[in-house]
Protein backbone atom coordinates (compact mmCIF):
# COMPACT_ATOMS: atom_id res chain seq x y z
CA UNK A 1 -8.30 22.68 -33.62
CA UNK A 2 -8.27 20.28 -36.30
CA UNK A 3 -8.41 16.46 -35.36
CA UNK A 4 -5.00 14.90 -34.91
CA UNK A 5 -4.13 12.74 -37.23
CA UNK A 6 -2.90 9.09 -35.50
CA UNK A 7 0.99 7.92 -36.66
CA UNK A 8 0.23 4.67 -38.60
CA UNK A 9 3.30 2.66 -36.64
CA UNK A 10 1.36 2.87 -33.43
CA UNK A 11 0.29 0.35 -31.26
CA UNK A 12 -1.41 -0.14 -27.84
CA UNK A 13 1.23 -2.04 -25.29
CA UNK A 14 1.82 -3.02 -21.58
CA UNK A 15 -1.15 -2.52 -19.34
CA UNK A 16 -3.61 -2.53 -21.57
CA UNK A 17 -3.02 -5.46 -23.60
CA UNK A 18 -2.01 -7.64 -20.78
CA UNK A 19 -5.31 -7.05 -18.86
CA UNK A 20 -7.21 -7.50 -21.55
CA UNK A 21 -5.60 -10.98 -22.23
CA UNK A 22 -6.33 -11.33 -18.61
CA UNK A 23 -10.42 -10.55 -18.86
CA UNK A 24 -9.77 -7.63 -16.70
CA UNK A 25 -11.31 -4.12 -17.28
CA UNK A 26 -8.61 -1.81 -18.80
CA UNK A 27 -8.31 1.50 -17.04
CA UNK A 28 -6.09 3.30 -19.32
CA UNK A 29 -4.33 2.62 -22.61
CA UNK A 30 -0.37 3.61 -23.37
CA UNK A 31 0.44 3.61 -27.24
CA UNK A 32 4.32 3.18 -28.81
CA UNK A 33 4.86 5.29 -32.18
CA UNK A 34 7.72 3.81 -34.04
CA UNK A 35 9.38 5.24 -36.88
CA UNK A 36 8.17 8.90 -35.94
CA UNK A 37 10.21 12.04 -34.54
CA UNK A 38 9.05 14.36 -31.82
CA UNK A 39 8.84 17.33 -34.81
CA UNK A 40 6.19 15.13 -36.53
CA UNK A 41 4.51 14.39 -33.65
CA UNK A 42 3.85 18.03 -32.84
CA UNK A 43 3.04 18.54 -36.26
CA UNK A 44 0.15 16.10 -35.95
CA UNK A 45 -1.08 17.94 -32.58
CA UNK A 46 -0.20 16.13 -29.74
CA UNK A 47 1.38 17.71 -26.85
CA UNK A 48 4.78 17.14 -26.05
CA UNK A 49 5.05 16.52 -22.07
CA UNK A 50 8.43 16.47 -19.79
CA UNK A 51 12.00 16.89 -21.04
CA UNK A 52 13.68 13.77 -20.60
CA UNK A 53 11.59 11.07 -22.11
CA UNK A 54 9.81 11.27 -25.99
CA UNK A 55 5.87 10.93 -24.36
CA UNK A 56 3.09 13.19 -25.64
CA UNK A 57 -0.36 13.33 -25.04
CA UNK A 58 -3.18 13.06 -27.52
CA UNK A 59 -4.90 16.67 -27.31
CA UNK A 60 -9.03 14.93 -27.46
CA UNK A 61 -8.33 11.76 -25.20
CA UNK A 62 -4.64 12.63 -23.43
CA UNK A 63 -4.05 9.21 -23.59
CA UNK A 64 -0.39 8.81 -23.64
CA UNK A 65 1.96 8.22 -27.34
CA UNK A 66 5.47 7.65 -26.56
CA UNK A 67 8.51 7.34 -29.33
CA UNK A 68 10.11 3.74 -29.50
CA UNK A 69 13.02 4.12 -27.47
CA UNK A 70 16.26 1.82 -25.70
CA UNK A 71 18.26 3.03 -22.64
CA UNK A 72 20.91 2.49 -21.35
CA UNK A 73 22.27 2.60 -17.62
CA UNK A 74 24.84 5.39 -17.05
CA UNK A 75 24.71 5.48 -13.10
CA UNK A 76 23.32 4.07 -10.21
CA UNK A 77 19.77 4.29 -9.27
CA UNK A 78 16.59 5.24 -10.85
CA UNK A 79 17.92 8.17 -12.28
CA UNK A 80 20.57 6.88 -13.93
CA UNK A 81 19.77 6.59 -17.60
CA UNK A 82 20.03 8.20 -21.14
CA UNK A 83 17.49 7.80 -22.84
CA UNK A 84 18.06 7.24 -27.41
CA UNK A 85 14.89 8.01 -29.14
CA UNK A 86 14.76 7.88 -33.15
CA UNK A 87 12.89 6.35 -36.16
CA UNK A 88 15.55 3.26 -36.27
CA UNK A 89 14.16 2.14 -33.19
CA UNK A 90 12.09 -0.95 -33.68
CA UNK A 91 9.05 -1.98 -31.60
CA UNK A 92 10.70 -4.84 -30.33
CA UNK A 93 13.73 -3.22 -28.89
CA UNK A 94 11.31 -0.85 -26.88
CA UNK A 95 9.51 -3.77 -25.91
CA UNK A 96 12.79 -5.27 -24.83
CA UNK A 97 13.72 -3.07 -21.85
CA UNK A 98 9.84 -3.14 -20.17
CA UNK A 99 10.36 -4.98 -16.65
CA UNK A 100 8.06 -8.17 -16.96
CA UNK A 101 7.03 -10.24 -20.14
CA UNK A 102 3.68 -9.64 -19.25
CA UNK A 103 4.50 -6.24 -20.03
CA UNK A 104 6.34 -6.07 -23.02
CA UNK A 105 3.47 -7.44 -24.96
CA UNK A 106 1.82 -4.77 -28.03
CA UNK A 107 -1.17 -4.90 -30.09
CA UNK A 108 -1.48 -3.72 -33.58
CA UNK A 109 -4.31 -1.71 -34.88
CA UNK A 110 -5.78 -5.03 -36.64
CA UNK A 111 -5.48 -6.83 -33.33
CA UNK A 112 -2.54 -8.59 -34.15
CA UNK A 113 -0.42 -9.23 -31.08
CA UNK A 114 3.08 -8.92 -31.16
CA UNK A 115 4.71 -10.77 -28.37
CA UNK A 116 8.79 -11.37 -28.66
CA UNK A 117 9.24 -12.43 -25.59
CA UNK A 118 6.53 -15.09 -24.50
CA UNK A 119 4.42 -12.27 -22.15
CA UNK A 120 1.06 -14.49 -23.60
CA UNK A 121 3.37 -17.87 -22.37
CA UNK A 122 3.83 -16.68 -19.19
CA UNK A 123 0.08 -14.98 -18.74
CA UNK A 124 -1.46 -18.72 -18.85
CA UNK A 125 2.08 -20.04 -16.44
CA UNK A 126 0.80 -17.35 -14.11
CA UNK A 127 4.27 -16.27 -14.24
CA UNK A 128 6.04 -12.90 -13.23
CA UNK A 129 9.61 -13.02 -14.93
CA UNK A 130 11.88 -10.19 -16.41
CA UNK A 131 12.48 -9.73 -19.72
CA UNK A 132 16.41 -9.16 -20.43
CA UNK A 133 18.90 -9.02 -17.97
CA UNK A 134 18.84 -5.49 -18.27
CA UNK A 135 16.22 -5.69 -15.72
CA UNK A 136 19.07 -5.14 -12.70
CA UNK A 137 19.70 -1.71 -14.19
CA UNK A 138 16.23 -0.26 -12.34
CA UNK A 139 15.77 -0.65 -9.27
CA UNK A 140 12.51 0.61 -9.03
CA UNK A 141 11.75 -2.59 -10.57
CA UNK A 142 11.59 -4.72 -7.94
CA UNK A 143 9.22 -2.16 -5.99
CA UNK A 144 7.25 -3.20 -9.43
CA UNK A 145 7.26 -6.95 -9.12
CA UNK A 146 6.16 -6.35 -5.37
CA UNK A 147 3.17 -4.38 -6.38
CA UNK A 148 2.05 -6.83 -9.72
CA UNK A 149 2.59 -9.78 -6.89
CA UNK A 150 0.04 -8.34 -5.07
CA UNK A 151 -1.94 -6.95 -7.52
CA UNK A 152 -2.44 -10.38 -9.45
CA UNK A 153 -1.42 -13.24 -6.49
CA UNK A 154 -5.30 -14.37 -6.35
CA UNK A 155 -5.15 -15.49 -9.64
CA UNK A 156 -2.63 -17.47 -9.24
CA UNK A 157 0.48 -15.82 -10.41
CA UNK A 158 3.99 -16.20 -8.75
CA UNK A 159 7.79 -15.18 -9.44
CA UNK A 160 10.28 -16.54 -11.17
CA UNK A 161 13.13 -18.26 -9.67
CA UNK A 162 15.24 -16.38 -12.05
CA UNK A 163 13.67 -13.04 -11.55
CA UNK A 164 13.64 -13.43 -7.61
CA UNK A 165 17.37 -13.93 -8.11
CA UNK A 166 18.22 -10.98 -10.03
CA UNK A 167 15.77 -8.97 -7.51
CA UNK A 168 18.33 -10.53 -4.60
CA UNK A 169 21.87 -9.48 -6.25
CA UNK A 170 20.16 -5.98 -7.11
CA UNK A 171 19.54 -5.31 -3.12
CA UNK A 172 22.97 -6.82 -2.09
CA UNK A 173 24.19 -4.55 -4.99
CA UNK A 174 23.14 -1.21 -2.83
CA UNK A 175 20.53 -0.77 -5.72
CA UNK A 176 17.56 -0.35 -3.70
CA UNK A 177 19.38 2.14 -1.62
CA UNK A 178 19.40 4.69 -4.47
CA UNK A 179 15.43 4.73 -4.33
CA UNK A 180 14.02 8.09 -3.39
CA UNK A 181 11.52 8.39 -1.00
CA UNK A 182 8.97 9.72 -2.73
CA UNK A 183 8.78 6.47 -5.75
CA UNK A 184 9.03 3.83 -2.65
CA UNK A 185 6.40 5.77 -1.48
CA UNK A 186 3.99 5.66 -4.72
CA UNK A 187 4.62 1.99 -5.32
CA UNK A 188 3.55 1.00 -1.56
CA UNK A 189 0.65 3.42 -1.90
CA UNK A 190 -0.53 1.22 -5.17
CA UNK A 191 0.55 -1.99 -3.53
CA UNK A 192 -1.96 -1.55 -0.31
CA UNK A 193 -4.72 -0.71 -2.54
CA UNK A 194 -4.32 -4.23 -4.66
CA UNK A 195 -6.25 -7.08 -3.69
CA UNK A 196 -3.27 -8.70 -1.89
CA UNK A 197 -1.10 -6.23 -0.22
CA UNK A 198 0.50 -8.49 1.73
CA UNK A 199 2.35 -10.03 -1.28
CA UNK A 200 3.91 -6.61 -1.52
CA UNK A 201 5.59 -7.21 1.76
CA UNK A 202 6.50 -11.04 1.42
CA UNK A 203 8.18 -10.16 -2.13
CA UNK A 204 10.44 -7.54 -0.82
CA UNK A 205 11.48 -9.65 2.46
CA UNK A 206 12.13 -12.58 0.20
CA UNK A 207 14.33 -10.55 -1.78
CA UNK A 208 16.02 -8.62 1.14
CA UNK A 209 14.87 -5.09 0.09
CA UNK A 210 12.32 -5.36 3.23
CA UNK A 211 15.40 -4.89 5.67
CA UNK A 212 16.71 -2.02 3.58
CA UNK A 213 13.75 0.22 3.16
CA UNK A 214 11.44 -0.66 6.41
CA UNK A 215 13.59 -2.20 8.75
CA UNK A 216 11.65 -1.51 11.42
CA UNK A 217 9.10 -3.86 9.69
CA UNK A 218 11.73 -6.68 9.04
CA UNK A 219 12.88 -7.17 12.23
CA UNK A 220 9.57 -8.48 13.58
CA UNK A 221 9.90 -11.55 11.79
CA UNK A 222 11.45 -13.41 14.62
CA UNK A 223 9.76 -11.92 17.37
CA UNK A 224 7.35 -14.52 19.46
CA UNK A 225 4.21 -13.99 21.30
CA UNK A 226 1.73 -15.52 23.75
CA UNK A 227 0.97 -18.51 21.95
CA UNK A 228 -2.30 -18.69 23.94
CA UNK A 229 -3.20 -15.47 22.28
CA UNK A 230 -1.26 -15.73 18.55
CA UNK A 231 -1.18 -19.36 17.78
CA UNK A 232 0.82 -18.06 14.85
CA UNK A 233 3.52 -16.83 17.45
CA UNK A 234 5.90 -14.98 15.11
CA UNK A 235 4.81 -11.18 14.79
CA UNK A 236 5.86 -10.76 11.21
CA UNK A 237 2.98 -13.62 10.53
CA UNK A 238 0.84 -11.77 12.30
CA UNK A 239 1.38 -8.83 10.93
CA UNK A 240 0.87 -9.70 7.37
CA UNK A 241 -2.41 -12.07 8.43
CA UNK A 242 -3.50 -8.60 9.99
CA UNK A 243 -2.92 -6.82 6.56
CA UNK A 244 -4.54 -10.01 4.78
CA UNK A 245 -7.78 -9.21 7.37
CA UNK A 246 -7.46 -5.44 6.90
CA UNK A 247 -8.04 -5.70 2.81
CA UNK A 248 -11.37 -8.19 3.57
CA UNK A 249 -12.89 -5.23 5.91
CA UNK A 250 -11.52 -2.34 4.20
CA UNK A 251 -10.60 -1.03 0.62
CA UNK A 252 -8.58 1.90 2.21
CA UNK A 253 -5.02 2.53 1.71
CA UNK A 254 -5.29 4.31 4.94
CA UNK A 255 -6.61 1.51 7.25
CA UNK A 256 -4.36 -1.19 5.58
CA UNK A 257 -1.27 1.35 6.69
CA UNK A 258 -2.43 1.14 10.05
CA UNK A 259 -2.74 -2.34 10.27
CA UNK A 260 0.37 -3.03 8.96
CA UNK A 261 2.45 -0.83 11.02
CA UNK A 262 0.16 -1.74 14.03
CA UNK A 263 2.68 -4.01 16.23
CA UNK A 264 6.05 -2.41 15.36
CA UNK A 265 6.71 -1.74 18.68
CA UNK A 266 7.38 -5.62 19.57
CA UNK A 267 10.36 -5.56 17.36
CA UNK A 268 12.33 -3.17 19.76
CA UNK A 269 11.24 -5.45 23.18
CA UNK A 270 14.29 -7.04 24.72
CA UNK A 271 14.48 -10.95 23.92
CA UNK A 272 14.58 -11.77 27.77
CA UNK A 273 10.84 -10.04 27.88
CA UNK A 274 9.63 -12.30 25.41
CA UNK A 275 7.39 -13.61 24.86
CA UNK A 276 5.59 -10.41 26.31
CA UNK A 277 5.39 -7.11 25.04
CA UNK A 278 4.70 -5.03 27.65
CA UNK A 279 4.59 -1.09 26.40
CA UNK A 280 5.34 -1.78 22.86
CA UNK A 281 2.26 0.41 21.57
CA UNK A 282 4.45 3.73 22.88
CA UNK A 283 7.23 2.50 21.37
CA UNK A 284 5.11 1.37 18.24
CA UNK A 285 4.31 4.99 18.16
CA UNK A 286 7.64 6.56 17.80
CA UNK A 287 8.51 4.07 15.15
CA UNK A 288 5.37 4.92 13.13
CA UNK A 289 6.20 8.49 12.92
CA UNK A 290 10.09 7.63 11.75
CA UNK A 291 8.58 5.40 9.14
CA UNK A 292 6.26 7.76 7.53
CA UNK A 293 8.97 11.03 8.21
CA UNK A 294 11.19 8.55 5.80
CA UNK A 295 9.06 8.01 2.88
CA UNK A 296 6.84 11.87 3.68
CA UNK A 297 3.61 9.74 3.82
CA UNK A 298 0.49 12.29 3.98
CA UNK A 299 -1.05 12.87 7.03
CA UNK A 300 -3.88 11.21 6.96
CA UNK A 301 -2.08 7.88 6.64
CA UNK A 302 0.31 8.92 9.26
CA UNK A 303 -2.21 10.07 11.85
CA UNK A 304 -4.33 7.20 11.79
CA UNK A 305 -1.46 4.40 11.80
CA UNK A 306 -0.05 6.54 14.85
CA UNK A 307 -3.47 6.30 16.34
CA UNK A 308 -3.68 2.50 15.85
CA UNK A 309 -0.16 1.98 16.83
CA UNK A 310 -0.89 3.59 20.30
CA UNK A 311 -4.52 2.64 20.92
CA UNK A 312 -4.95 -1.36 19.29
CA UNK A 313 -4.20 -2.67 22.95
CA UNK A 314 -7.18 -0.70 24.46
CA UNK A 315 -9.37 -0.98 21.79
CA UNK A 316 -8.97 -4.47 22.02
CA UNK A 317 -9.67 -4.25 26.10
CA UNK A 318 -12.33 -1.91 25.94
CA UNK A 319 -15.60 -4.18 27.30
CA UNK A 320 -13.32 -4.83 30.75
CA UNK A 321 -12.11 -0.63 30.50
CA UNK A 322 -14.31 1.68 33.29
CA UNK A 323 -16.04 3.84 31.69
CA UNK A 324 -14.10 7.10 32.38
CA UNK A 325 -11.28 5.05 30.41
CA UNK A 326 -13.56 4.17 27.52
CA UNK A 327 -13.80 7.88 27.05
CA UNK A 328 -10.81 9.17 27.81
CA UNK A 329 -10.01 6.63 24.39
CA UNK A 330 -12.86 8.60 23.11
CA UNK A 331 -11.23 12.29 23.51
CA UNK A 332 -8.14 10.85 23.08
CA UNK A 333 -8.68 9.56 19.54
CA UNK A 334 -10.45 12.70 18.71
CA UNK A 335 -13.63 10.73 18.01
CA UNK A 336 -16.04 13.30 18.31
CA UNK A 337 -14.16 15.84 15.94
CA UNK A 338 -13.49 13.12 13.33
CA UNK A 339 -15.55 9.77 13.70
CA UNK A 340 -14.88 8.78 10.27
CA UNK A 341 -11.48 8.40 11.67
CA UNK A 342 -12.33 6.41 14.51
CA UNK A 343 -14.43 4.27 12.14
CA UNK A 344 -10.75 3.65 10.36
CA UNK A 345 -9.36 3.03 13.64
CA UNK A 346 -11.98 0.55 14.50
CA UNK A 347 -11.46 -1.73 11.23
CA UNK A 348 -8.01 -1.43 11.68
CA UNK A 349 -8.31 -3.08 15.56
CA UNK A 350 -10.64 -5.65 14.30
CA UNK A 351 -8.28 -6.72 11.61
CA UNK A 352 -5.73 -7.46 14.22
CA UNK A 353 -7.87 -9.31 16.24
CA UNK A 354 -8.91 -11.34 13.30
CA UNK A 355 -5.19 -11.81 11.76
CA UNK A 356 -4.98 -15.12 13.81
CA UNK A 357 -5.34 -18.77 12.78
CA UNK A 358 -8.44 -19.51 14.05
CA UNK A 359 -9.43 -16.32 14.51
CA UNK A 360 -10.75 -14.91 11.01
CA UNK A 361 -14.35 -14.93 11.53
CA UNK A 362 -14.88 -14.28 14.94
CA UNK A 363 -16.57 -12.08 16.17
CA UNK A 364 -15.21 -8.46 17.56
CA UNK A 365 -17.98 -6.75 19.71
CA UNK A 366 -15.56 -4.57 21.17
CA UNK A 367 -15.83 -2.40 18.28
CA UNK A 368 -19.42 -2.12 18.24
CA UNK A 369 -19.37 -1.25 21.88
CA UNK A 370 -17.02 1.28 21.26
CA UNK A 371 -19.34 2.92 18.68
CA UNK A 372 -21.98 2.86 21.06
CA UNK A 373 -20.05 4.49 23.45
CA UNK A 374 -19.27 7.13 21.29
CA UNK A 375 -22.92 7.90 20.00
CA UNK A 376 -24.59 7.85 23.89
CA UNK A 377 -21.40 10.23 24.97
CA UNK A 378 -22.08 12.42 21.39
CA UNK A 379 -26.03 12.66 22.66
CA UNK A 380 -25.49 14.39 25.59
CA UNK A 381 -26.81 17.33 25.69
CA UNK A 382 -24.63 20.69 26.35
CA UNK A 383 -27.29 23.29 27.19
CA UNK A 384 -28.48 22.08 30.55
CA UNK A 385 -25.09 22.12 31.46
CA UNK A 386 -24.59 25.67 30.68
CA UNK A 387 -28.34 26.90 31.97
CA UNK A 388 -26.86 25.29 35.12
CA UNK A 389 -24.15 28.04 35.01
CA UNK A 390 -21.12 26.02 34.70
CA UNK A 391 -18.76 27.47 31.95
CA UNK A 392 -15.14 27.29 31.05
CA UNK A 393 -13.14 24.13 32.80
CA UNK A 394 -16.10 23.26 34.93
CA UNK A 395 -18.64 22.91 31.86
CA UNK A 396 -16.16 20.42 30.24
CA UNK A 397 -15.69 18.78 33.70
CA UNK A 398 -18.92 18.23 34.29
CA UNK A 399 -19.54 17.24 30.60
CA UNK A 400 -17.17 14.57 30.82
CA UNK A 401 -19.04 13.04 33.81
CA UNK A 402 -22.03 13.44 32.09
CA UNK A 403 -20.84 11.49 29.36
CA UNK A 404 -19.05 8.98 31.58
CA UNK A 405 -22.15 7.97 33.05
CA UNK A 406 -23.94 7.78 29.39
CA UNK A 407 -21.14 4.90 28.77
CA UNK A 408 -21.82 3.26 32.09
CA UNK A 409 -25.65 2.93 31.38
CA UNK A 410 -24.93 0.80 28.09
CA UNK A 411 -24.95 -3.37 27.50
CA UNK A 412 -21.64 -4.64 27.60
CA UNK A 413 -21.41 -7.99 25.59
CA UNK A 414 -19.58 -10.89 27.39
CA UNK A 415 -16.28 -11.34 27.28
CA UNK A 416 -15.18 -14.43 24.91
């Protein structure tokens, strides 16, 4: 195949050129063609991909080329659209219905920038603000200011008045209840894996969409505690200073899941129990499994938040557990099938011991006594069991005890 020849009205916009402005490393590059048609652009060799918007891919670096295009809302949701496509459309009208101004920013191939609506401005304001008031018309848009809030929070960067306002009359609109599972789903997925993930979480509250999509999250804002044990007292706090912990010990998705689901058992305890929760990590349980049945999370982040939702309380107890407890946590948790997991499980626990004021850097030995406990029960042998003749239920029996008796033989670290 011959080389594809490049449209000349092209230019590199949103991502890219933002980061760049930013000093951060660009990951991939998105290009707008204007004053081309989808015939030329096959004619040049690029490969035309979906049916409903002009985007084709570049056939030696698949980066994407879309046409300059408007649209314009026909129905509710994020679904709602028709899209206009055609050589009349100029750069700065496509530019014009991008979300943020920090995205509707374009580069020209002499390293010009092209920037109608103050995206460089805002940049140096550390500003997130909307572009046109056609930002109201997607609601998957404020799922995007969530995720750039915590994507870019540690520098600095907050959200408009203005913007936070249109975000709040799109949720009491019933916007944000036309979002499908599935999109909530990708944008949370991106948003735990940012260097702030709790901003996710405070954006949407602010702007009410927290109550509409996980309100089994919401309602824990409210909820006291044992001060003696959460000088923070309110569970939502805690909750996000447990995500806050979970993204220093952990770059997975996974364990920041877990920790933030964690305690939602405490927002179903009856007000005259408070401020005790006693039995919440059942219940915490059951809620776990509606969330992630909602937005079809995959298993592996719904197995291990389940696990943490169930087991935090005994992790947390585990130098004062007897030892036939300690491993019935063990089996339980299916640590010696998958200790990788349990290692997630483990991070998870210590970031909710550590989401505390005051709290942070201690210490958590309980995790490295459960890891002990779980190699001296692994290194028990099996075959002098069996040349002993037990088999069946009585060689697990008796394996068990043996095991029991490896965690009774280890240190246990005073209890702080």
């Amino acid at each position: 195949m011959a080389t594809p020849t490049t449209p000349s009205a092209t230019f590199l916009v949103g991502g890219a050129v933002r980061d760049r402005l930013l000093g951060l490393p660009v990951r991939e590059r998105d290009w707008v063609v204007v004053g081309s048609t989808a015939e030329e652009m096959r004619r040049l060799g690029f490969k035309q991909v979906g049916k409903d918007f002009p985007v084709f891919l570049h056939p030696r670096t698949g980066e994407e080329y879309a046409l300059a295009r408007t649209e314009r809302k026909t129905a509710a949701g994020y679904y709602g659209f028709a899209v206009h496509a055609s050589p009349d459309v100029t750069l700065e009208e496509d530019l014009q219905r991008r979300d943020l101004t920090i995205n509707a920013m374009a580069e020209a191939d002499d390293g010009r920038l092209i920037d109608p609506y103050g995206g460089r401005q805002d940049l140096e304001k550390r500003l997130l603000r909307h572009v046109s008031p056609a930002f109201v018309e997607d609601p998957v848009r404020i799922l995007r200011v969530a995720r750039f809030a915590a994507r870019l929070a540690p520098q600095g960067f907050v959200i408009a008045e203005a913007t936070l306002a249109l975000m709040r009359e799109m949720v009491a609109a019933g916007e944000v209840d036309a979002l499908v599972p599935e999109r909530v789903w990708q944008e949370l997925a991106r948003a735990l894996a940012a260097p702030a993930p709790e901003a996710f979480f405070e954006t949407l509250r602010d702007c009410g969409a927290l109550a509409r999509l996980m309100p089994e999250l919401d309602r824990l804002w409210g909820v006291p505690q044992p001060p003696q044990w959460h000088p923070e007292i309110d569970t939502g706090l805690h909750t996000l200073l447990v995500l806050q912990q979970a993204a220093r010990l952990s770059p997975e998705p996974t364990v920041r899941f877990a920790a933030l689901l964690h305690d939602l058992g405490k927002g179903t305890t009856p007000p005259a129990q408070w401020p005790k929760h006693h039995g919440h990590e059942q219940r915490g349980e059951r809620l776990v499994l509606d969330v992630c049945a909602r937005f079809r999370a995959p298993n592996e982040f719904r197995d291990l938040a389940r696990l943490v939702a169930r087991e935090h309380g005994n992790a947390h107890r585990a130098l004062a557990l007897r030892p036939d407890t300690v491993l019935k946590l063990l089996e339980g948790s299916d640590a010696f099938r998958r200790p990788e997991r349990f290692e997630q499980f483990l991070l998870a626990c210590e970031a909710d011991a550590r989401g505390r004021p005051g709290f942070e850097s201690r210490p958590y030995p309980q995790a490295d006594f459960l890891r002990a406990a779980l190699a001296a029960a692994r290194a028990v042998p099996v075959q002098p069991l069996v040349a002993q003749g037990h088999k069946g239920p009585q060689l697990a029996e008796h394996l068990h005890g043996a095991r029991a008796d490896a965690i009774a033989a280890l240190p246990r670290p005073a209890i702080d």
